[in-house]
Protein backbone atom coordinates (compact mmCIF):
# COMPACT_ATOMS: atom_id res chain seq x y z
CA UNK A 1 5.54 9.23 -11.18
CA UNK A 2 7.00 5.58 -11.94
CA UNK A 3 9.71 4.34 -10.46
CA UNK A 4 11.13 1.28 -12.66
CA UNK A 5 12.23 -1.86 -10.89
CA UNK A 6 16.23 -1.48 -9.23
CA UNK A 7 17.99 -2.75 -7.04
CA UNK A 8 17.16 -0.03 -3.78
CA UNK A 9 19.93 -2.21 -1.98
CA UNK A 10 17.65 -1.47 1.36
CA UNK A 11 17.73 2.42 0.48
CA UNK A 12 14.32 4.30 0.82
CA UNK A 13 12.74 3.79 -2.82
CA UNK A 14 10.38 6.86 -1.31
CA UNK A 15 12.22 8.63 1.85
CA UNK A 16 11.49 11.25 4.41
CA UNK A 17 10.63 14.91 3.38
CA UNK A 18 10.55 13.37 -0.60
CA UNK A 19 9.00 16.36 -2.51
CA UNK A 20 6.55 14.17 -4.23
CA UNK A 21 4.46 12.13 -1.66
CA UNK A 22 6.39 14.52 1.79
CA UNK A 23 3.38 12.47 3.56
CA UNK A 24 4.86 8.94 2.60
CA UNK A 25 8.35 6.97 3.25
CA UNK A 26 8.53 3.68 1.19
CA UNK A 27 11.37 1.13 1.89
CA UNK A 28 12.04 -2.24 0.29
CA UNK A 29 14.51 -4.39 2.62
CA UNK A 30 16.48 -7.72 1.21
CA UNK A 31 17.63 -10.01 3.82
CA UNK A 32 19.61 -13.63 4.03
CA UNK A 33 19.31 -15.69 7.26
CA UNK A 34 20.83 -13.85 10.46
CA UNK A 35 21.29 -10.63 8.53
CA UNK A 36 19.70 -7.49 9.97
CA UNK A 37 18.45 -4.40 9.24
CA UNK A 38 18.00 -1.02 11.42
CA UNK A 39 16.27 2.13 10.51
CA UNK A 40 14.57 5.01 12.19
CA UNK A 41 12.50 7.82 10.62
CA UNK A 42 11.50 10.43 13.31
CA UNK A 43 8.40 12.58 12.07
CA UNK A 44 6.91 9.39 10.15
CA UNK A 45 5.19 6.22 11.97
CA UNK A 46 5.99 3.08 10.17
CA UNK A 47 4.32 -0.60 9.30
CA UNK A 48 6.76 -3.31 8.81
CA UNK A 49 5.10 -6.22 6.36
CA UNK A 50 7.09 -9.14 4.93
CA UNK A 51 6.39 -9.48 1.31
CA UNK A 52 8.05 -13.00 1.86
CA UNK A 53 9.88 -14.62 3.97
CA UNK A 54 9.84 -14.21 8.09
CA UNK A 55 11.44 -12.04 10.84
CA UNK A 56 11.81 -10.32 14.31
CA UNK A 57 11.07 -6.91 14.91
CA UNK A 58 12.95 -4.91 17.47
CA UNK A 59 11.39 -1.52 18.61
CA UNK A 60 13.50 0.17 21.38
CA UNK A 61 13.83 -2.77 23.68
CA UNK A 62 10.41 -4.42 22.57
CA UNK A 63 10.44 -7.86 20.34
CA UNK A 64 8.04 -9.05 18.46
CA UNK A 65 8.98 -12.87 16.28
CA UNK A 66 8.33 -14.64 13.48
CA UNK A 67 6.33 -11.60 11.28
CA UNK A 68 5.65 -13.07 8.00
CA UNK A 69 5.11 -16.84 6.96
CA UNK A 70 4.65 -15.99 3.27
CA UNK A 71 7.19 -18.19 0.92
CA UNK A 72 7.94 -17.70 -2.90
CA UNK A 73 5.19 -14.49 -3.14
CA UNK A 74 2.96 -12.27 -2.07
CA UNK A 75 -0.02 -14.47 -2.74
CA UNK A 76 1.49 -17.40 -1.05
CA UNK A 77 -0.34 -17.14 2.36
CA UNK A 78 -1.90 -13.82 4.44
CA UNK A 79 0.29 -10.42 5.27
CA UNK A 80 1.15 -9.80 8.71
CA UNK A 81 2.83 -6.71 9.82
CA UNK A 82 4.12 -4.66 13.09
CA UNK A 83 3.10 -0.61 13.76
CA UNK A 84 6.33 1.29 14.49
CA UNK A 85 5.41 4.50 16.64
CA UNK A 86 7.11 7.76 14.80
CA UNK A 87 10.56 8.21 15.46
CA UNK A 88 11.60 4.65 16.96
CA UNK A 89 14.67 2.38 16.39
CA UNK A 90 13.69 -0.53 14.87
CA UNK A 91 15.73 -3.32 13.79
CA UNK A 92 14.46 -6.26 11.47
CA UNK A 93 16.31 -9.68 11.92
CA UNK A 94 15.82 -12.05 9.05
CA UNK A 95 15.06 -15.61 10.46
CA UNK A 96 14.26 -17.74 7.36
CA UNK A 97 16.43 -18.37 3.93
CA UNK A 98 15.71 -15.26 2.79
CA UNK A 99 13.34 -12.28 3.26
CA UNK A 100 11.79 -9.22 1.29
CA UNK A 101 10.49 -6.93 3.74
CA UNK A 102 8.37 -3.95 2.97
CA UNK A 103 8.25 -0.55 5.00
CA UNK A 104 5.26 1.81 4.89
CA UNK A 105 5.11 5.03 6.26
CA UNK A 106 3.39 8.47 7.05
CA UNK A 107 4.40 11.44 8.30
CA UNK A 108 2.95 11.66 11.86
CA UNK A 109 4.78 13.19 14.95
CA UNK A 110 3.20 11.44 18.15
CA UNK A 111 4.76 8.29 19.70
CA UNK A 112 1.83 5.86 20.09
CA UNK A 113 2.06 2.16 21.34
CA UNK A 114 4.11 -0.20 19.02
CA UNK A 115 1.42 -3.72 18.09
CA UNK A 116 1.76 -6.90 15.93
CA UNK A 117 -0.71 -7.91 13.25
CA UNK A 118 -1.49 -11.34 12.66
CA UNK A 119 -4.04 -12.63 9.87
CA UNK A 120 -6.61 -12.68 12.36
CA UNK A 121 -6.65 -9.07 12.92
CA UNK A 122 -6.82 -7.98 8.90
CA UNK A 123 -10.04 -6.51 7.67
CA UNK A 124 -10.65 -8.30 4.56
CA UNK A 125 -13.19 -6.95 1.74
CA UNK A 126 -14.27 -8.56 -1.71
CA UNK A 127 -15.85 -6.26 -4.37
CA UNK A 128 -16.23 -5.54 -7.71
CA UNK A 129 -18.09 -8.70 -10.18
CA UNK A 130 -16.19 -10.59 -13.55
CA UNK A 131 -18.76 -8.57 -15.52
CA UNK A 132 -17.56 -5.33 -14.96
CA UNK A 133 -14.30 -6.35 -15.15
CA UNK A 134 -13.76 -5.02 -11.60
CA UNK A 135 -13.26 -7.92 -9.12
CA UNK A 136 -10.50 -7.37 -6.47
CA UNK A 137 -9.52 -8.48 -3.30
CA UNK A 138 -8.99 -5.56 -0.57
CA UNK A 139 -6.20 -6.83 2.64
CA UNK A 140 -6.14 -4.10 5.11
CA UNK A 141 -3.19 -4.54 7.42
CA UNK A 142 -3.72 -1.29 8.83
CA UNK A 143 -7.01 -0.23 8.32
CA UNK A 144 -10.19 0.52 9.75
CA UNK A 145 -10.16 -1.89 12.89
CA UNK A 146 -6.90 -0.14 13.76
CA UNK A 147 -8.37 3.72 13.44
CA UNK A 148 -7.95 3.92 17.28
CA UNK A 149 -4.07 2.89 17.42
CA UNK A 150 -2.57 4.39 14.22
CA UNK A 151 -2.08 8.04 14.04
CA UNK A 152 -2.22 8.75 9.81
CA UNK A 153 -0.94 5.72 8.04
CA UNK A 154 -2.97 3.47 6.19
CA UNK A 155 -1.33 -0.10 4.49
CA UNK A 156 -3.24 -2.70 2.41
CA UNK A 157 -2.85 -5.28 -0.42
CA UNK A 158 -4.75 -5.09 -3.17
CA UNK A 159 -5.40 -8.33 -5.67
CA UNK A 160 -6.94 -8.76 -8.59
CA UNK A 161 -9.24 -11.55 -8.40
CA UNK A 162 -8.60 -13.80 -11.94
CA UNK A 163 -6.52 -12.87 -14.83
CA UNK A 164 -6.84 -9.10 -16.41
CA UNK A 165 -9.14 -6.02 -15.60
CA UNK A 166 -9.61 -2.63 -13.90
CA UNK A 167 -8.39 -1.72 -10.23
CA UNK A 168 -8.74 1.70 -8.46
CA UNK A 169 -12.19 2.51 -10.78
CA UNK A 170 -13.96 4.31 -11.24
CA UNK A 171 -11.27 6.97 -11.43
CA UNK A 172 -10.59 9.27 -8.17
CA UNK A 173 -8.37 11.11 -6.72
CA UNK A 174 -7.65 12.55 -3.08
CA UNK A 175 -5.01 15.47 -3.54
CA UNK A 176 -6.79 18.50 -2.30
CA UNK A 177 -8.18 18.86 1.49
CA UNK A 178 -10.98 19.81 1.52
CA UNK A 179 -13.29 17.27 3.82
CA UNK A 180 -16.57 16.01 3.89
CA UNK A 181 -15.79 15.92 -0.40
CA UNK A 182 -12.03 15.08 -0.17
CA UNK A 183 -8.99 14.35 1.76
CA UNK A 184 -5.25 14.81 1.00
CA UNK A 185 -4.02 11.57 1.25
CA UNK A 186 -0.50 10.74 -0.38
CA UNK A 187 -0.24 7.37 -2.15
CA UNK A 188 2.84 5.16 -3.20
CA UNK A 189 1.67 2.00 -4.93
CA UNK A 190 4.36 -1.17 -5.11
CA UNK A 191 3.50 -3.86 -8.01
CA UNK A 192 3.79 -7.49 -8.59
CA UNK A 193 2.70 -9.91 -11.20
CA UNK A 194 1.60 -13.35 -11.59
CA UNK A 195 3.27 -15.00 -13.61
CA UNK A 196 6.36 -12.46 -13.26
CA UNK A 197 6.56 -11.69 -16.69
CA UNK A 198 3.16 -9.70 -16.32
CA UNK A 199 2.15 -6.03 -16.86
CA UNK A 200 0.00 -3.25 -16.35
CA UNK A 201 -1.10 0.15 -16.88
CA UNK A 202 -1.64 3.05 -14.56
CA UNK A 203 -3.23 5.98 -15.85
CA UNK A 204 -2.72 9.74 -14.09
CA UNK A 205 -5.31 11.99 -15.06
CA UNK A 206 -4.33 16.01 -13.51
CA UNK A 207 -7.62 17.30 -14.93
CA UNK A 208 -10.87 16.31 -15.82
CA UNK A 209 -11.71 15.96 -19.35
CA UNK A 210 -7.87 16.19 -20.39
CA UNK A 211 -5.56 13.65 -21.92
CA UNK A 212 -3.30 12.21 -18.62
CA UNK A 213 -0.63 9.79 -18.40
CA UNK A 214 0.23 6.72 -18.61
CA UNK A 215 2.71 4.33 -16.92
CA UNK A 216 4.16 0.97 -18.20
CA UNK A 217 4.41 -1.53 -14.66
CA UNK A 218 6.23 -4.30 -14.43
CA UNK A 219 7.05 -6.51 -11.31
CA UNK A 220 8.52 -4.44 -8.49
CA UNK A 221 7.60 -1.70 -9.79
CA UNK A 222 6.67 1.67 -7.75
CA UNK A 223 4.39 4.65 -8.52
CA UNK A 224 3.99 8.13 -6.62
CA UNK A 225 0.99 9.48 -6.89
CA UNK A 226 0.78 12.93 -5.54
CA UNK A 227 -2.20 14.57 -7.63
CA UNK A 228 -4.75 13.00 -9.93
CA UNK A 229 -7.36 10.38 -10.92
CA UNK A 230 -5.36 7.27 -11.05
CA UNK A 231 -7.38 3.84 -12.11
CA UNK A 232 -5.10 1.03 -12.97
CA UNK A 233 -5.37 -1.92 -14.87
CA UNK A 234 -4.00 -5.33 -15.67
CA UNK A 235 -3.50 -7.43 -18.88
CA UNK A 236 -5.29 -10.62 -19.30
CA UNK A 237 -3.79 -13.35 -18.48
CA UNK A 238 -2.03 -12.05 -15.43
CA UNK A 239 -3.23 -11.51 -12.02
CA UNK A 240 -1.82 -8.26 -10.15
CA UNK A 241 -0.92 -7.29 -6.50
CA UNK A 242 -0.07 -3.69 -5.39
CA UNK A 243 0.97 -3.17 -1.63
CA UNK A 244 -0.30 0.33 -0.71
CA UNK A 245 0.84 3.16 1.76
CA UNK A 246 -1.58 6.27 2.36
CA UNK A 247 -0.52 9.05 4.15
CA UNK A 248 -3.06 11.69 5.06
CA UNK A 249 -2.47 15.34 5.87
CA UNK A 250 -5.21 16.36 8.58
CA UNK A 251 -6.51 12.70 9.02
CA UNK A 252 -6.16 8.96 9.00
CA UNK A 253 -9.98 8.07 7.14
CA UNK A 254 -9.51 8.81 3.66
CA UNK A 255 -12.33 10.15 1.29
CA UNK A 256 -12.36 9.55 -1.76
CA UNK A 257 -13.23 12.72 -5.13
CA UNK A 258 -14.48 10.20 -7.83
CA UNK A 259 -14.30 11.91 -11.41
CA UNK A 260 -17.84 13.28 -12.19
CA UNK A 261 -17.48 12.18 -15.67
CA UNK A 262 -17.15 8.59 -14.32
CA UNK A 263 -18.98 8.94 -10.41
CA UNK A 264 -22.39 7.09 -11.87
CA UNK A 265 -20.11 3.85 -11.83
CA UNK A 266 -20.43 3.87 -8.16
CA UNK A 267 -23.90 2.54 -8.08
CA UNK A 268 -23.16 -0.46 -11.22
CA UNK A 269 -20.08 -2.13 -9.51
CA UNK A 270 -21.44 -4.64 -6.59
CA UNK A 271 -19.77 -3.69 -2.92
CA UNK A 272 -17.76 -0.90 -3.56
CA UNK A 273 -19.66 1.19 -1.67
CA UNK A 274 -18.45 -1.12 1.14
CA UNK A 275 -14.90 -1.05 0.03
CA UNK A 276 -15.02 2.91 0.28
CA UNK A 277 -16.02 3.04 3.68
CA UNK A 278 -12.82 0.98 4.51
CA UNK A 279 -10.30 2.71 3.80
CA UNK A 280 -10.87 4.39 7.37
């Protein structure tokens, strides 16, 4: 499902218990210097990542400063981010101009050990080639050199690398659980464009060899994805970003169902064999 581009004002654009993605809680925070913002979600663990902008993060006595050095967008400098264990106060504390803070979540009951992430600690993959009009850019922020500290939450930016082109291809999904073949892992995507003004497409296929859907994004925009193969793709001309929350039912490392129809792809774009293994 898309969710247009609104003003949230720092409302869950994706909350607890929603009956869509129940494994995922989405929030999009707007802060001016010295304001603040406090939240708590008991049942879901959280990763706090400024989209721009910098601030502190409070977590039940514990401080950690000066998260986020990004300034007039997301590809204006590297992500950092906090883990929030499930459950905890938090409280975000905008210390520049202005800030745009995202909050990822899953749903995950135990209380583990709150930690900072600095651009040191990302796990950074390339894949894809011009050619097959697949190149993209892969920022884990919570990701595979996390596995041990992180209970079922996943968070990454994704980039297209130049203007136009295919993301999230060949088409898979991960809606049934049913490991070693697939994982239920519930996905909320959030968009940006460079310039602005750009667009994409994200396609939702519920079954294989029938028509699907398709969604119109714009900047700030949000999708849901609960069921279905979902590739995406931007115009030429533009260069895309979506910030990514997985939430997975039984466990953190997702895998992947790629559509049959499509699954020889696998073996024609360069690294994405790499980029699979990942997303752990």
């Amino acid at each position: 499902m898309h969710i247009p581009p609104y003003d949230n004002a720092n409302r869950p654009v994706v909350d607890v218990d929603d009956p869509r993605v129940p494994l995922n809680y989405f929030n999009v925070v707007k802060l001016g210097r010295g304001q603040s913002f406090d939240y708590r979600t008991p049942g879901y663990e959280t990763c706090v990542v400024p989209a721009t902008g910098t601030v502190d993060v409070e977590i039940e006595g514990g401080r950690f400063e000066n998260i986020g050095h990004r300034g007039v967008d997301v590809w204006d400098g590297e992500p950092e981010g906090v883990y929030v264990p499930s459950g905890a106060s938090t409280r975000l504390i905008c210390v520049s101009a202005t800030a745009e803070v995202f909050v990822a979540g899953a749903r995950f009951d135990t209380p583990l050990a709150p930690f900072v992430v600095r651009p040191d600690d990302l796990d950074l993959v390339q894949y894809g080639s011009d050619d097959t009009k697949t190149h993209r850019k892969i920022k884990h922020i919570l990701g595979a050199r996390h596995r041990e500290r992180v209970g079922r939450l996943l968070v990454s930016e994704l980039f297209t690398v130049g203007q136009g082109g295919w993301s999230g291809f060949p088409p898979h999904k991960h809606d049934d659980d049913r490991p070693p073949i697939e994982t239920r892992h519930d996905e909320t995507y959030n968009f940006r464009f460079r310039p602005k003004h750009g667009f994409g497409l994200q396609l939702l296929q519920r079954e294989d060899g029938r028509t699907g859907e398709a969604f119109h994004l714009t900047d700030g925009s949000t999708l849901v994805i609960d069921k279905g193969y979902h590739p995406c793709v931007v115009a030429p001309g533009y260069e895309m970003y979506y910030f990514t929350v997985l939430g997975g039912l039984s466990q953190r490392p997702l895998i992947q169902y790629f559509q049959p129809t499509h699954a020889y792809q696998i073996d024609v774009i360069p690294g994405i064999k790499d980029m699979i293994a990942k997303f752990r």
